[in-house]
N, C-alpha and C. Protein backbone atom coordinates (compact mmCIF):
# COMPACT_ATOMS: atom_id res chain seq x y z
N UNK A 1 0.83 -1.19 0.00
CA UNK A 1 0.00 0.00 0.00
C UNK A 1 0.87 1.26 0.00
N UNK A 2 1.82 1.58 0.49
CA UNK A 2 3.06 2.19 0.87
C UNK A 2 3.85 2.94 -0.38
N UNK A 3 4.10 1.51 -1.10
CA UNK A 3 4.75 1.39 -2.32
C UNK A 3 4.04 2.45 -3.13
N UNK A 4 2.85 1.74 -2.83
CA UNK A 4 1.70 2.42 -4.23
C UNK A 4 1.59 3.66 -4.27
N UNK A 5 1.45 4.61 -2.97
CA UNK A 5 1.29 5.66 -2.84
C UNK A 5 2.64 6.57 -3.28
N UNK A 6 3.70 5.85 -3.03
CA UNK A 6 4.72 6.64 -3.49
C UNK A 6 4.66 6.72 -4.40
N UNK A 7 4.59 5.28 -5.50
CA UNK A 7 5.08 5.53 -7.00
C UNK A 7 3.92 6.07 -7.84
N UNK A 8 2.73 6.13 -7.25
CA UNK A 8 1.50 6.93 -7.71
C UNK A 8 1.65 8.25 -7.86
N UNK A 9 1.75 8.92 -6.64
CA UNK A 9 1.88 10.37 -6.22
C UNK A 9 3.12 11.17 -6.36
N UNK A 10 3.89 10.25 -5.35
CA UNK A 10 5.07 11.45 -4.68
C UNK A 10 6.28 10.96 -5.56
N UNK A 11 6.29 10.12 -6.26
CA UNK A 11 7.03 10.04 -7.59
C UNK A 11 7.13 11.10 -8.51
N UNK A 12 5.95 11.17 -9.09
CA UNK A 12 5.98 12.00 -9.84
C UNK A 12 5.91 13.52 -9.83
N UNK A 13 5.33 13.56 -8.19
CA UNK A 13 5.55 15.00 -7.74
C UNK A 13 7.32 15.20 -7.74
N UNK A 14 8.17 14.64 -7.60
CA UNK A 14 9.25 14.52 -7.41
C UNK A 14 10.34 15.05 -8.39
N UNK A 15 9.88 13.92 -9.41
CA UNK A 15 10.02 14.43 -11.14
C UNK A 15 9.62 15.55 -11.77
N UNK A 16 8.46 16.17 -11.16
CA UNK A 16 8.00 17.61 -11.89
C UNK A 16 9.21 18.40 -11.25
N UNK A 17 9.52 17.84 -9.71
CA UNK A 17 9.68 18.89 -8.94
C UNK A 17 11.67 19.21 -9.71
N UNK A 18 11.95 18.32 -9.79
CA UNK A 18 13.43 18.26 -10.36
C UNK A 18 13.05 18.53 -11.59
N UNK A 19 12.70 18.62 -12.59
CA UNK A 19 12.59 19.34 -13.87
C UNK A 19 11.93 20.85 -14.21
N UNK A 20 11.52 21.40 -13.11
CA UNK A 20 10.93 22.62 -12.84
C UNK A 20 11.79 23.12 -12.32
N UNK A 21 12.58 23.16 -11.96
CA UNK A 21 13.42 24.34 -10.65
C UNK A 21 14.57 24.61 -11.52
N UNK A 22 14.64 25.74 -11.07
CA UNK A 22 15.98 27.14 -12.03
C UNK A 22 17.26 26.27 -11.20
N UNK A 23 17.94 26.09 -12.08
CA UNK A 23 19.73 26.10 -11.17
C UNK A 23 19.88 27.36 -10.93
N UNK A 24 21.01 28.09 -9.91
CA UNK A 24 21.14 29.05 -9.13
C UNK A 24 22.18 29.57 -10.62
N UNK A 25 21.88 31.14 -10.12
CA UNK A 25 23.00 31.84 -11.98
C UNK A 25 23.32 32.72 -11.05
N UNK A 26 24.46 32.30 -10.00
CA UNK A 26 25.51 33.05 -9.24
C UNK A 26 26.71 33.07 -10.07
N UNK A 27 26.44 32.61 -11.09
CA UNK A 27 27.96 32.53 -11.92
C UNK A 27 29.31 32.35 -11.61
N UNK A 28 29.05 31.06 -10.48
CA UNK A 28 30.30 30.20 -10.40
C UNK A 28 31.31 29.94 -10.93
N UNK A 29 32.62 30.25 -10.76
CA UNK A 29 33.22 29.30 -11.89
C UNK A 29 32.98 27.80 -11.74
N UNK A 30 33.81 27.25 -13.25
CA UNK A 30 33.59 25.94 -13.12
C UNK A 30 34.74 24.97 -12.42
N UNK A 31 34.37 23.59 -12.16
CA UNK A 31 35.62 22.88 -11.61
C UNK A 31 36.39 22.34 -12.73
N UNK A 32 37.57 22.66 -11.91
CA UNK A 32 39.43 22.09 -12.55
C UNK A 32 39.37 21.24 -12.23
N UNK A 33 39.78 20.33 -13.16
CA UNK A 33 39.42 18.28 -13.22
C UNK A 33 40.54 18.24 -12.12
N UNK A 34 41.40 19.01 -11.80
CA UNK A 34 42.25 18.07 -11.70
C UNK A 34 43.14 19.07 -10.12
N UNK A 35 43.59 18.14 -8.93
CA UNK A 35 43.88 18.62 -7.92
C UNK A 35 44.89 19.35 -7.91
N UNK A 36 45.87 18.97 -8.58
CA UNK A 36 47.14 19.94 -9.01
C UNK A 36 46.97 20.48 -10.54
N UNK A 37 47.14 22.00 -10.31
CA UNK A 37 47.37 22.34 -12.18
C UNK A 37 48.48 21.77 -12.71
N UNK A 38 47.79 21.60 -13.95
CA UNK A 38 48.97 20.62 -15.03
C UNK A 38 49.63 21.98 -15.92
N UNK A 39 51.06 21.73 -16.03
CA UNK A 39 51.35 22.74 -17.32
C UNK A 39 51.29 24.49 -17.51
N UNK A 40 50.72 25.15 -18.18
CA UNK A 40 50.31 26.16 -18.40
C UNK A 40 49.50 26.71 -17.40
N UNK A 41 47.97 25.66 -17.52
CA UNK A 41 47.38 26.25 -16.60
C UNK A 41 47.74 26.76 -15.19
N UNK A 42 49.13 26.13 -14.30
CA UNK A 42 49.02 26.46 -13.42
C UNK A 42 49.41 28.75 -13.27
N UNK A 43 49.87 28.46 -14.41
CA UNK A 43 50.60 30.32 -14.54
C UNK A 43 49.00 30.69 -14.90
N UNK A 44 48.18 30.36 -15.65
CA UNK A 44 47.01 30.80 -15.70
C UNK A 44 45.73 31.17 -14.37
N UNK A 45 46.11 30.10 -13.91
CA UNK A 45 44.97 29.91 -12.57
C UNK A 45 45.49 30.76 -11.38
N UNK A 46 46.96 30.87 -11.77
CA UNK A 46 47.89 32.23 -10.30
C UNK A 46 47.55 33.42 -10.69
N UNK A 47 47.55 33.68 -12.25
CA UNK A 47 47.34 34.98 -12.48
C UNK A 47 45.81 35.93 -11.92
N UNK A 48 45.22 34.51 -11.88
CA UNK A 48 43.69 35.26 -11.70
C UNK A 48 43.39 35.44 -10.34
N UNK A 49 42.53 37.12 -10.33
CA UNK A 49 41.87 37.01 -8.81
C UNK A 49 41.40 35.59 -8.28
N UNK A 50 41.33 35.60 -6.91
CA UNK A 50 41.12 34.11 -6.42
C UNK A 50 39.82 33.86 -6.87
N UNK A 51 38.99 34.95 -6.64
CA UNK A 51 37.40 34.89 -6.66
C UNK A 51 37.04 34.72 -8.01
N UNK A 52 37.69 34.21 -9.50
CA UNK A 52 37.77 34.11 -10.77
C UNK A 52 38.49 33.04 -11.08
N UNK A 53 39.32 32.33 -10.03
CA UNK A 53 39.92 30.88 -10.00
C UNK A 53 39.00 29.75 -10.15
N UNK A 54 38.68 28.92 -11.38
CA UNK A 54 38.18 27.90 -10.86
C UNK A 54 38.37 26.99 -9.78
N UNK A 55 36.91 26.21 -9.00
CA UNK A 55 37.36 25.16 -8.14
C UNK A 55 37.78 24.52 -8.29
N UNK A 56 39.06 23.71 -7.40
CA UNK A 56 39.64 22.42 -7.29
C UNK A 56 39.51 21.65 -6.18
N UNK A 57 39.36 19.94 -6.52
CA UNK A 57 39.16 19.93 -5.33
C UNK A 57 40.09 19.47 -4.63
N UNK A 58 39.67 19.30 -3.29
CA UNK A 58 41.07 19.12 -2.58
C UNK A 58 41.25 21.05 -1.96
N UNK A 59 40.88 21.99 -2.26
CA UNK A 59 41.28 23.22 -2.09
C UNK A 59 40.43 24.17 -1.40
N UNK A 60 40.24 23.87 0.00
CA UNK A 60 39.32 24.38 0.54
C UNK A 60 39.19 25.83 1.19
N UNK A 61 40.40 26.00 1.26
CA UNK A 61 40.50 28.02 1.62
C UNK A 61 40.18 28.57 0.32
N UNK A 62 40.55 27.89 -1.02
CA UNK A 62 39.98 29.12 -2.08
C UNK A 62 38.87 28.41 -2.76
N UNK A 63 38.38 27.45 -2.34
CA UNK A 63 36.81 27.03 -2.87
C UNK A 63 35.85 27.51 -1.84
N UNK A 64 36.32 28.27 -0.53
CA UNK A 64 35.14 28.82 0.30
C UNK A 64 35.10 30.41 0.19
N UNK A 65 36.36 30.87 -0.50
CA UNK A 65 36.77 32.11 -0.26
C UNK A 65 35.52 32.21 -1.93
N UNK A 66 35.94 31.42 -3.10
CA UNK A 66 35.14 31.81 -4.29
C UNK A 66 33.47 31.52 -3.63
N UNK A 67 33.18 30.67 -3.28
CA UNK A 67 31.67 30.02 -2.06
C UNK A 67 31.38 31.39 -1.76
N UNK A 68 31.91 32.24 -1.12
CA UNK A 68 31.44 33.71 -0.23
C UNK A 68 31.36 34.37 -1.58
N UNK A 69 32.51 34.93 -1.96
CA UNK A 69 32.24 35.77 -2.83
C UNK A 69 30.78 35.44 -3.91
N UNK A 70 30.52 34.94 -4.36
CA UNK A 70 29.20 34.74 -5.29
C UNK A 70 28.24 34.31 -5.01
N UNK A 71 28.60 34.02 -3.48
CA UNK A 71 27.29 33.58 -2.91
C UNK A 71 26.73 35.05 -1.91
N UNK A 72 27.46 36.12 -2.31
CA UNK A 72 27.36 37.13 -1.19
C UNK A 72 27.47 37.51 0.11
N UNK A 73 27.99 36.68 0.58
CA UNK A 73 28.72 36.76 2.29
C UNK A 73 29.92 37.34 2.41
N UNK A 74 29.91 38.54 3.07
CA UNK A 74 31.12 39.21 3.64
C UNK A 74 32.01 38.67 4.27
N UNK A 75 33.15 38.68 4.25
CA UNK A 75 34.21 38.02 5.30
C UNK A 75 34.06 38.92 6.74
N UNK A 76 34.57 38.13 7.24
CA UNK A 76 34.29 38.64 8.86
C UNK A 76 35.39 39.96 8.77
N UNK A 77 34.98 40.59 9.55
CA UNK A 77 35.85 42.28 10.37
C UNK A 77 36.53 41.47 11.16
N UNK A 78 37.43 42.28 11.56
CA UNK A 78 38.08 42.11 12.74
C UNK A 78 37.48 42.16 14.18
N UNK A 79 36.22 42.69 14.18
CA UNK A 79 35.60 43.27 15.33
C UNK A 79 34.71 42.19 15.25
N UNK A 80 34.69 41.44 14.47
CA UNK A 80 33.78 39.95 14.70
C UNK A 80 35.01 38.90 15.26
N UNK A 81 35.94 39.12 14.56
CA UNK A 81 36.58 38.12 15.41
C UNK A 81 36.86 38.22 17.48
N UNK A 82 36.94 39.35 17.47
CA UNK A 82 36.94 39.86 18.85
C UNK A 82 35.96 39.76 19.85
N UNK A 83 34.57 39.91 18.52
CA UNK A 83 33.46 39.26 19.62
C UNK A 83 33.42 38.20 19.84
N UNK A 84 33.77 36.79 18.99
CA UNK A 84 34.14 35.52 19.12
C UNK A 84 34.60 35.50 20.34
N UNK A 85 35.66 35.87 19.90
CA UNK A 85 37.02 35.31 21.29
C UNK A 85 36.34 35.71 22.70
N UNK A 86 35.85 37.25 22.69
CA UNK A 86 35.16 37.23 24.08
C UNK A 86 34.04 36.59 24.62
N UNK A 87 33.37 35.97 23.28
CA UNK A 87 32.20 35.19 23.92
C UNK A 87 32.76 33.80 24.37
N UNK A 88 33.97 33.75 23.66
CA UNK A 88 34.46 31.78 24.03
C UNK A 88 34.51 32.08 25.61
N UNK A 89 36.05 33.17 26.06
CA UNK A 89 36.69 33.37 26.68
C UNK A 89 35.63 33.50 28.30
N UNK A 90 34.20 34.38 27.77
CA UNK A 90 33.67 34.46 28.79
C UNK A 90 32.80 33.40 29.47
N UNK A 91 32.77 31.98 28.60
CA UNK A 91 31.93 31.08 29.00
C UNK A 91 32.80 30.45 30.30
């Protein structure tokens, strides 16, 4: 009975639901196949602002640093880090 209801209903609600929805046009770059640059590219991929670097993976300070930037999140102030520390410090 279980079965039925899924593959009746919420199947296909499922399927509309994944063929209806926009992908996000934050204009990501795309991912670098490959964990180390090969060749050329690596003088290519240094030259560029970080936030214009494609992702690699394996590279997680500049796949979160490009993550903020296009996803619109500010990096922290300094005066956020300070509130941190005093809230650790005061527990």
């Amino acid at each position: 009975m279980k079965l039925q209801i899924f593959t009746g209903i919420l199947l296909p609600l499922i399927l509309v639901a994944a063929f209806l929805t926009q992908s996000a046009a934050a204009d990501e770059p795309s991912w670098y196949p490959y964990v180390l640059a090969r060749g050329n590219d690596r003088a290519v991929i240094k030259n560029k602002p970080m936030h214009e670097r494609p992702y690699r993976p394996m590279h997680f300070y500049g796949n979160t640093i490009r993550r903020n930037y296009h996803r619109g999140f500010a990096p922290p102030l300094p005066r956020d880090w300070f509130r941190s520390a005093t809230v650790v410090l005061s527990r």
